[in-house]
Protein backbone atom coordinates (compact mmCIF):
# COMPACT_ATOMS: atom_id res chain seq x y z
CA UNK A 1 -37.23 17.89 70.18
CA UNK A 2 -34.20 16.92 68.10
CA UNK A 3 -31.14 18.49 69.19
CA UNK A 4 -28.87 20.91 66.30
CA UNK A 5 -26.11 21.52 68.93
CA UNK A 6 -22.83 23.50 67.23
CA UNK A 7 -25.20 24.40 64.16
CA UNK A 8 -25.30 28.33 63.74
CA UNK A 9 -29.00 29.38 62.50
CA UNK A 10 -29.41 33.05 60.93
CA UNK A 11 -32.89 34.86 60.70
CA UNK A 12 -32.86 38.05 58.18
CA UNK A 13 -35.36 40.55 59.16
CA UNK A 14 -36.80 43.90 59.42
CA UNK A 15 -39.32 46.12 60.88
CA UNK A 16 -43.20 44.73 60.73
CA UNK A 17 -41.40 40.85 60.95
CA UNK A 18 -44.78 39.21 62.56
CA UNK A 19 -43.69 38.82 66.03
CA UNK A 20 -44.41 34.99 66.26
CA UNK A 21 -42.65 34.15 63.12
CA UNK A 22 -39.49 35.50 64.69
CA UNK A 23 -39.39 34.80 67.99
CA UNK A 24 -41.24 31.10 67.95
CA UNK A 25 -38.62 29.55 65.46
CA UNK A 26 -35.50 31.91 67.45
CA UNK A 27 -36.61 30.38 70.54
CA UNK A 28 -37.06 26.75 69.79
CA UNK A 29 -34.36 26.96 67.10
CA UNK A 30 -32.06 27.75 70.67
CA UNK A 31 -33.61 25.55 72.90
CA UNK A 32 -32.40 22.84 70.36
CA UNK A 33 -29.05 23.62 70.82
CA UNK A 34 -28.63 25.77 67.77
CA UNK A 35 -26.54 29.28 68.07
CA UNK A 36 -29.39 31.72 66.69
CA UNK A 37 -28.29 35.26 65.55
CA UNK A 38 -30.93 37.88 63.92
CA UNK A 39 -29.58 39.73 61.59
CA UNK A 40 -30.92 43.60 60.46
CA UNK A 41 -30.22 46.12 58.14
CA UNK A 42 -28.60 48.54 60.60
CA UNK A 43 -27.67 45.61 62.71
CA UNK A 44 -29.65 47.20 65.16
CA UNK A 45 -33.21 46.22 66.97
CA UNK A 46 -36.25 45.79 65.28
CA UNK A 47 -40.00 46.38 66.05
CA UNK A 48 -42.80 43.20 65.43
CA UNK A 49 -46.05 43.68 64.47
CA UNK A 50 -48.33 41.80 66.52
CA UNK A 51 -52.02 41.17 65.25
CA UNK A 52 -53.08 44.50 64.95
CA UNK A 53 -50.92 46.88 66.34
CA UNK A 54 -46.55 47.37 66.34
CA UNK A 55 -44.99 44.85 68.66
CA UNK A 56 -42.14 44.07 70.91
CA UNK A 57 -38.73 44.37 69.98
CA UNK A 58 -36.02 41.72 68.86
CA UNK A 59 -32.37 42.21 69.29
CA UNK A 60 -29.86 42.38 66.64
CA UNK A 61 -26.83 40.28 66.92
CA UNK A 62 -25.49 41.25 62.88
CA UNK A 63 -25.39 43.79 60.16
CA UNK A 64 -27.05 41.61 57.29
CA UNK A 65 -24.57 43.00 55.15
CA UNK A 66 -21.96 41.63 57.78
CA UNK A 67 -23.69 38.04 57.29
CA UNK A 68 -21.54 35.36 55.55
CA UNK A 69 -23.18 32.11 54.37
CA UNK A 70 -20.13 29.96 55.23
CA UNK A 71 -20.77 31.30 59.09
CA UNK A 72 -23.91 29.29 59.03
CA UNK A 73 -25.88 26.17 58.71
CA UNK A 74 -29.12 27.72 57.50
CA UNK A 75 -31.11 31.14 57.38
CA UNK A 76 -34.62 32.03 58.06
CA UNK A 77 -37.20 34.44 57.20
CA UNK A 78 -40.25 35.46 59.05
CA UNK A 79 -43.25 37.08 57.32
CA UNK A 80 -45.38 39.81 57.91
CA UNK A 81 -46.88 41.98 55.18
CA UNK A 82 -44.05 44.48 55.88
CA UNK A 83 -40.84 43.06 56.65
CA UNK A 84 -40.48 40.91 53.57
CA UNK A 85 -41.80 43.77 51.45
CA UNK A 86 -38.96 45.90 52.85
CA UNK A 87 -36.69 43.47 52.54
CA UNK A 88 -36.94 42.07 48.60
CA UNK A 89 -35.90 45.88 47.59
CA UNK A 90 -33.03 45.64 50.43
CA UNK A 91 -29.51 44.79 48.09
CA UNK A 92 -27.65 43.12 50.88
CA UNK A 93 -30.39 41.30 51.95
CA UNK A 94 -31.02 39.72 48.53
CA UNK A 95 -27.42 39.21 48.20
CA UNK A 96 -27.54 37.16 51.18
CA UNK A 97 -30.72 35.00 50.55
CA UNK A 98 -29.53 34.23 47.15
CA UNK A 99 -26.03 33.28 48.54
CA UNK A 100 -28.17 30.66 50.85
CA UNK A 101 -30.05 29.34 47.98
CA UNK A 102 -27.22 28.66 45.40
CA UNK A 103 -25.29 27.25 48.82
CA UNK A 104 -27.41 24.24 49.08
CA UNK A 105 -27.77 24.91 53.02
CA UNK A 106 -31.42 24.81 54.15
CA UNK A 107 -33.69 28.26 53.49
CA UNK A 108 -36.58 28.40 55.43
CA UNK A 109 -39.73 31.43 54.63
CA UNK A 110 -42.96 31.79 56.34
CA UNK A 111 -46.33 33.44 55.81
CA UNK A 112 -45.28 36.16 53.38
CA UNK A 113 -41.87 35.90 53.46
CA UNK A 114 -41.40 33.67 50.24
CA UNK A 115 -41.40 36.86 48.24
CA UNK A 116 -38.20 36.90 48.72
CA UNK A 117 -37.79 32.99 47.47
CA UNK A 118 -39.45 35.11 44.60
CA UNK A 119 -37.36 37.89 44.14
CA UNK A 120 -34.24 36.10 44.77
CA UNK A 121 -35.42 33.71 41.51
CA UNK A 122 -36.04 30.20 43.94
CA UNK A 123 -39.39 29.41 43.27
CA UNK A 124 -39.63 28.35 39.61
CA UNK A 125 -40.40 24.26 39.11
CA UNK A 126 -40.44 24.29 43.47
CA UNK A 127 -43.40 23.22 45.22
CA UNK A 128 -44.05 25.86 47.78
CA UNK A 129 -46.42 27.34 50.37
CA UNK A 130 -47.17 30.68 51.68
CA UNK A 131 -49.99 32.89 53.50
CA UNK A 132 -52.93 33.07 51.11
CA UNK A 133 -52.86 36.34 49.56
CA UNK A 134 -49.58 35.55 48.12
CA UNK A 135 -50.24 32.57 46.12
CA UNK A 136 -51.27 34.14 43.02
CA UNK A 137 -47.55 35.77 43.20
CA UNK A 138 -45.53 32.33 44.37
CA UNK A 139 -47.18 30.41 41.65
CA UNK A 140 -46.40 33.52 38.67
CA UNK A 141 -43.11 33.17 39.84
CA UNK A 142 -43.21 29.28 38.52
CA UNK A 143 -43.85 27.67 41.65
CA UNK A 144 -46.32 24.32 42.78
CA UNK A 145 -48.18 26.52 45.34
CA UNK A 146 -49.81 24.11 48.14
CA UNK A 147 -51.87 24.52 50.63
CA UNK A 148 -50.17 22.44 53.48
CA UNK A 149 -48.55 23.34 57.00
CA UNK A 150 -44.79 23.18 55.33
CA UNK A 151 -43.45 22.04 52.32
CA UNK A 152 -39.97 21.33 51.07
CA UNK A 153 -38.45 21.43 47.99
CA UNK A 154 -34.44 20.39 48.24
CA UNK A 155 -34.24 22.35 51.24
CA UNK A 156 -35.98 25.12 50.87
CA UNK A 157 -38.94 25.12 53.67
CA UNK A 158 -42.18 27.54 53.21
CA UNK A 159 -44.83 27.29 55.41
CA UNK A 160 -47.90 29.45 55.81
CA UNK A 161 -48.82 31.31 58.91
CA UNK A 162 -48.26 31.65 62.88
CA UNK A 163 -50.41 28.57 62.94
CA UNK A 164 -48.08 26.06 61.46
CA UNK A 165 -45.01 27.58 62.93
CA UNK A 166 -44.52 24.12 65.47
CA UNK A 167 -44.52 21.80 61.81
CA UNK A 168 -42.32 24.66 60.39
CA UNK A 169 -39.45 24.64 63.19
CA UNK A 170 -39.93 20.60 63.40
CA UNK A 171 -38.78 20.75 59.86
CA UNK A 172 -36.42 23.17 59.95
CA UNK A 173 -34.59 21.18 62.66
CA UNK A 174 -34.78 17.82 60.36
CA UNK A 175 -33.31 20.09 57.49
CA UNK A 176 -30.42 21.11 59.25
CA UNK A 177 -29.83 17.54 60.48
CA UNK A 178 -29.73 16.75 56.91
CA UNK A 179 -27.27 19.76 55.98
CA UNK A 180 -26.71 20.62 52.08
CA UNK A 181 -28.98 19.60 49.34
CA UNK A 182 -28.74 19.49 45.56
CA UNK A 183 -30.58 22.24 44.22
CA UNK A 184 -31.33 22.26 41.10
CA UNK A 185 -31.57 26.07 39.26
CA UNK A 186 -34.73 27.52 39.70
């Protein structure tokens, strides 16, 4: 695996993250070399959902509303029906995910966490992916919806389930590597 040593990674999440979407690209995001904080609403731990049922916990390391874009190198969002749903209504979370997309640094959204790419206004004339039953919404919101492992758009990754998180952290990693990208307005 490529290294990202001395590159500070954020993930912005909630309660009901999926629990692989968080912890797979946290992990592997470290073992790269990366500094990996999760950042909450309370700045407090937060509860997965796993399959079928609530999950373990993850630690909290930041107040999202604490989170600065200039701190870090790039920001990532699990998916999960609920934490993304909780989130796009969330001010300071929106605040922050916008902040990343109009900074050029890479974004990176699983499964159903491109709503937010939606609510935050980043998917119109993007190509994008996301879990299924979210298309319909990704592609109202302007986007090229496709159905691939992860696709990238001037930095801004989507992928669509647990299944593809491997391709999704590979690319994340080569993102970062890369660092800012022009973005046009979406």
């Amino acid at each position: 695996m490529s290294s990202i040593s001395g590159k500070k990674i954020v993930i912005v999440s909630t309660h009901g993250f999926e629990q692989s979407e968080l912890e797979v690209p946290r992990d592997k995001l470290r073992e790269a070399g990366a500094t990996v904080h999760v950042a909450t609403p309370e700045g407090k731990a937060i509860k997965g959902w796993d399959t079928d049922d609530w999950g373990r916990e993850a630690d909290a390391d930041v107040k999202i509303a604490d989170v600065s874009v200039s701190d870090y190198d790039a920001i990532v969002l699990p998916g999960g029906q609920i934490n993304p749903d909780l989130l796009r209504v969330d001010a300071d979370a929106m605040k922050v995910i916008r902040a990343f997309v109009e900074s050029g640094k890479p974004v990176a959204a699983v499964c159903h966490a491109p709503w937010l790419l939606v609510e935050a206004g980043a998917a119109k004339g993007r190509e994008m992916t996301s879990y299924h039953s979210i298309r319909t919404d990704v592609e109202n919101a302007g986007a090229i919806w496709k159905d691939e492992q992860v696709v990238v758009s001037e930095g801004i990754i989507t992928s669509r389930n647990p299944g593809d998180l491997d391709a999704f952290v590979a690319k994340i990693i080569e993102e970062v590597q890369e660092g800012r990208h022009e973005r046009h307005a979406a």
